[in-house]
Protein backbone atom coordinates (compact mmCIF):
# COMPACT_ATOMS: atom_id res chain seq x y z
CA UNK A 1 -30.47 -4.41 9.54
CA UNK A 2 -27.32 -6.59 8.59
CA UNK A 3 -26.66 -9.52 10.79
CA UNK A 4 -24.24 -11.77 11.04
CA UNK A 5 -21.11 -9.56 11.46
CA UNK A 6 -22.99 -7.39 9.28
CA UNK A 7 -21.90 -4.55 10.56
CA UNK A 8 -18.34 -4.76 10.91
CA UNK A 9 -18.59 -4.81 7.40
CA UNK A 10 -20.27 -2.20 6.66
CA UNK A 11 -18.26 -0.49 9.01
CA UNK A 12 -14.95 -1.78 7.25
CA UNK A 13 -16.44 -0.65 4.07
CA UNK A 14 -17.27 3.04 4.96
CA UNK A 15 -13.72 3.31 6.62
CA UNK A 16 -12.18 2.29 3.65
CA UNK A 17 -14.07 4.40 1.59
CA UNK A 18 -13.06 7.10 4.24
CA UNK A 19 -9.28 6.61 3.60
CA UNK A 20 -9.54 6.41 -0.12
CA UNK A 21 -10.85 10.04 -0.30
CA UNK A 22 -8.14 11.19 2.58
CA UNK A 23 -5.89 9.70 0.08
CA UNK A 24 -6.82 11.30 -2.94
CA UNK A 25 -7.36 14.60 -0.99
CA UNK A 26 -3.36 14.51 0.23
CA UNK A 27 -2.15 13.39 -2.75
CA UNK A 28 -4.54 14.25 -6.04
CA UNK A 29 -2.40 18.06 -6.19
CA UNK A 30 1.03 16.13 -5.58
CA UNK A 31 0.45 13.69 -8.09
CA UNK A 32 -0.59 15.97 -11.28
CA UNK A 33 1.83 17.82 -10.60
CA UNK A 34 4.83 15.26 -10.44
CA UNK A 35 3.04 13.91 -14.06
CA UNK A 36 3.03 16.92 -15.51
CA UNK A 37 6.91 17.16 -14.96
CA UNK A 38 6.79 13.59 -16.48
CA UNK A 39 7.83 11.80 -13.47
CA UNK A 40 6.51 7.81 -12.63
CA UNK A 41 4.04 7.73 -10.12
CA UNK A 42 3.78 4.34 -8.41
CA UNK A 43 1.00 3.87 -5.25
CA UNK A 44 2.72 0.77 -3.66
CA UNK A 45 0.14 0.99 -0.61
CA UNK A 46 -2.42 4.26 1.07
CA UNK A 47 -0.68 7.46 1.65
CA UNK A 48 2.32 5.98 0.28
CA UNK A 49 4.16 7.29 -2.95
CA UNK A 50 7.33 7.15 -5.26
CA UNK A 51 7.79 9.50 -7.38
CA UNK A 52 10.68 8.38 -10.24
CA UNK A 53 11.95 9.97 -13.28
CA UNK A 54 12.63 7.81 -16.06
CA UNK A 55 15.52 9.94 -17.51
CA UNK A 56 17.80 8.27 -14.26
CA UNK A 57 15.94 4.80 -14.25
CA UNK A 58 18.31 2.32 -14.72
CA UNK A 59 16.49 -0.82 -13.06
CA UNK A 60 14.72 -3.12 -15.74
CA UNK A 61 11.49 -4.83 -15.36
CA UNK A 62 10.94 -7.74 -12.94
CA UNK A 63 10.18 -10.95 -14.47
CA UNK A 64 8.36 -12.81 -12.02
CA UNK A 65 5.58 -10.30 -11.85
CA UNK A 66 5.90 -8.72 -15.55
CA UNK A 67 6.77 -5.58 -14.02
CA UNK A 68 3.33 -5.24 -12.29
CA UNK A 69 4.63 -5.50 -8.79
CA UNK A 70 2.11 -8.36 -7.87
CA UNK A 71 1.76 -11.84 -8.54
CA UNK A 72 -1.02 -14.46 -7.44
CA UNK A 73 0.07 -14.52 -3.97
CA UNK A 74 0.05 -11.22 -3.61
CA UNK A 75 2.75 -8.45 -3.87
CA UNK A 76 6.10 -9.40 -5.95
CA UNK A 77 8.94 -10.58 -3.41
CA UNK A 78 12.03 -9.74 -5.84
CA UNK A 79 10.52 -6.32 -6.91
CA UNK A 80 8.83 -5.48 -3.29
CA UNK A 81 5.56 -4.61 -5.09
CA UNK A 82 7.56 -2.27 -7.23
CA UNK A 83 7.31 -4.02 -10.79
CA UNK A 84 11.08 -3.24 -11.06
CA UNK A 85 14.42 -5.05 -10.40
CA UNK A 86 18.10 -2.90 -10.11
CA UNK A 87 19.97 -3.61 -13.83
CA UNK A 88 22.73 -2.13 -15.69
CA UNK A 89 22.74 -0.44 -18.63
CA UNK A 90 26.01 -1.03 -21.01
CA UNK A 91 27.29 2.02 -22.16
CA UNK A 92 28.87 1.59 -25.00
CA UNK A 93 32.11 3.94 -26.05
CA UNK A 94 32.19 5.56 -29.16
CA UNK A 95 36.29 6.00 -29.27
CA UNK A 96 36.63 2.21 -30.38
């Protein structure tokens, strides 16, 4: 019998658990299918999604966080968890 605020988390831990397979039920379909079109899937938080194709990505990489969205604080302030910044990409003309 757990003691000690045992409970609460084991509690914590079941609902948790709970929410992770609500998750993948909503979203396992959604996902393959936005993949197999070869769009980005990020999962910046639970029942949350971006889908992004990388034929119109122009943003670039943030630097703090190496693009990973989170650094050892926690989630990347410049990105906002995203792993990417806004850029430009020079075009460059081919009339001279």
């Amino acid at each position: 019998m757990p003691v000690n605020g045992g409970w609460r988390n084991v509690v914590r831990r079941w609902l948790d658990a709970a929410l992770e397979a609500l998750d993948a039920l909503a979203f396992d379909g959604p996902d393959a299918r936005a993949v197999a079109l070869g769009l980005r899937v990020h999962r910046p938080a639970r029942f949350v999604r971006v889908y992004r194709s990388p034929a119109f990505d122009t943003r670039t990489p943030c630097v703090p966080c190496d693009g990973e969205g989170v650094t050892a604080r926690g989630p990347c302030r410049d990105c906002l968890g995203l792993g990417r910044v806004g850029g430009r990409r020079s075009v460059t003309s081919g009339t001279g």
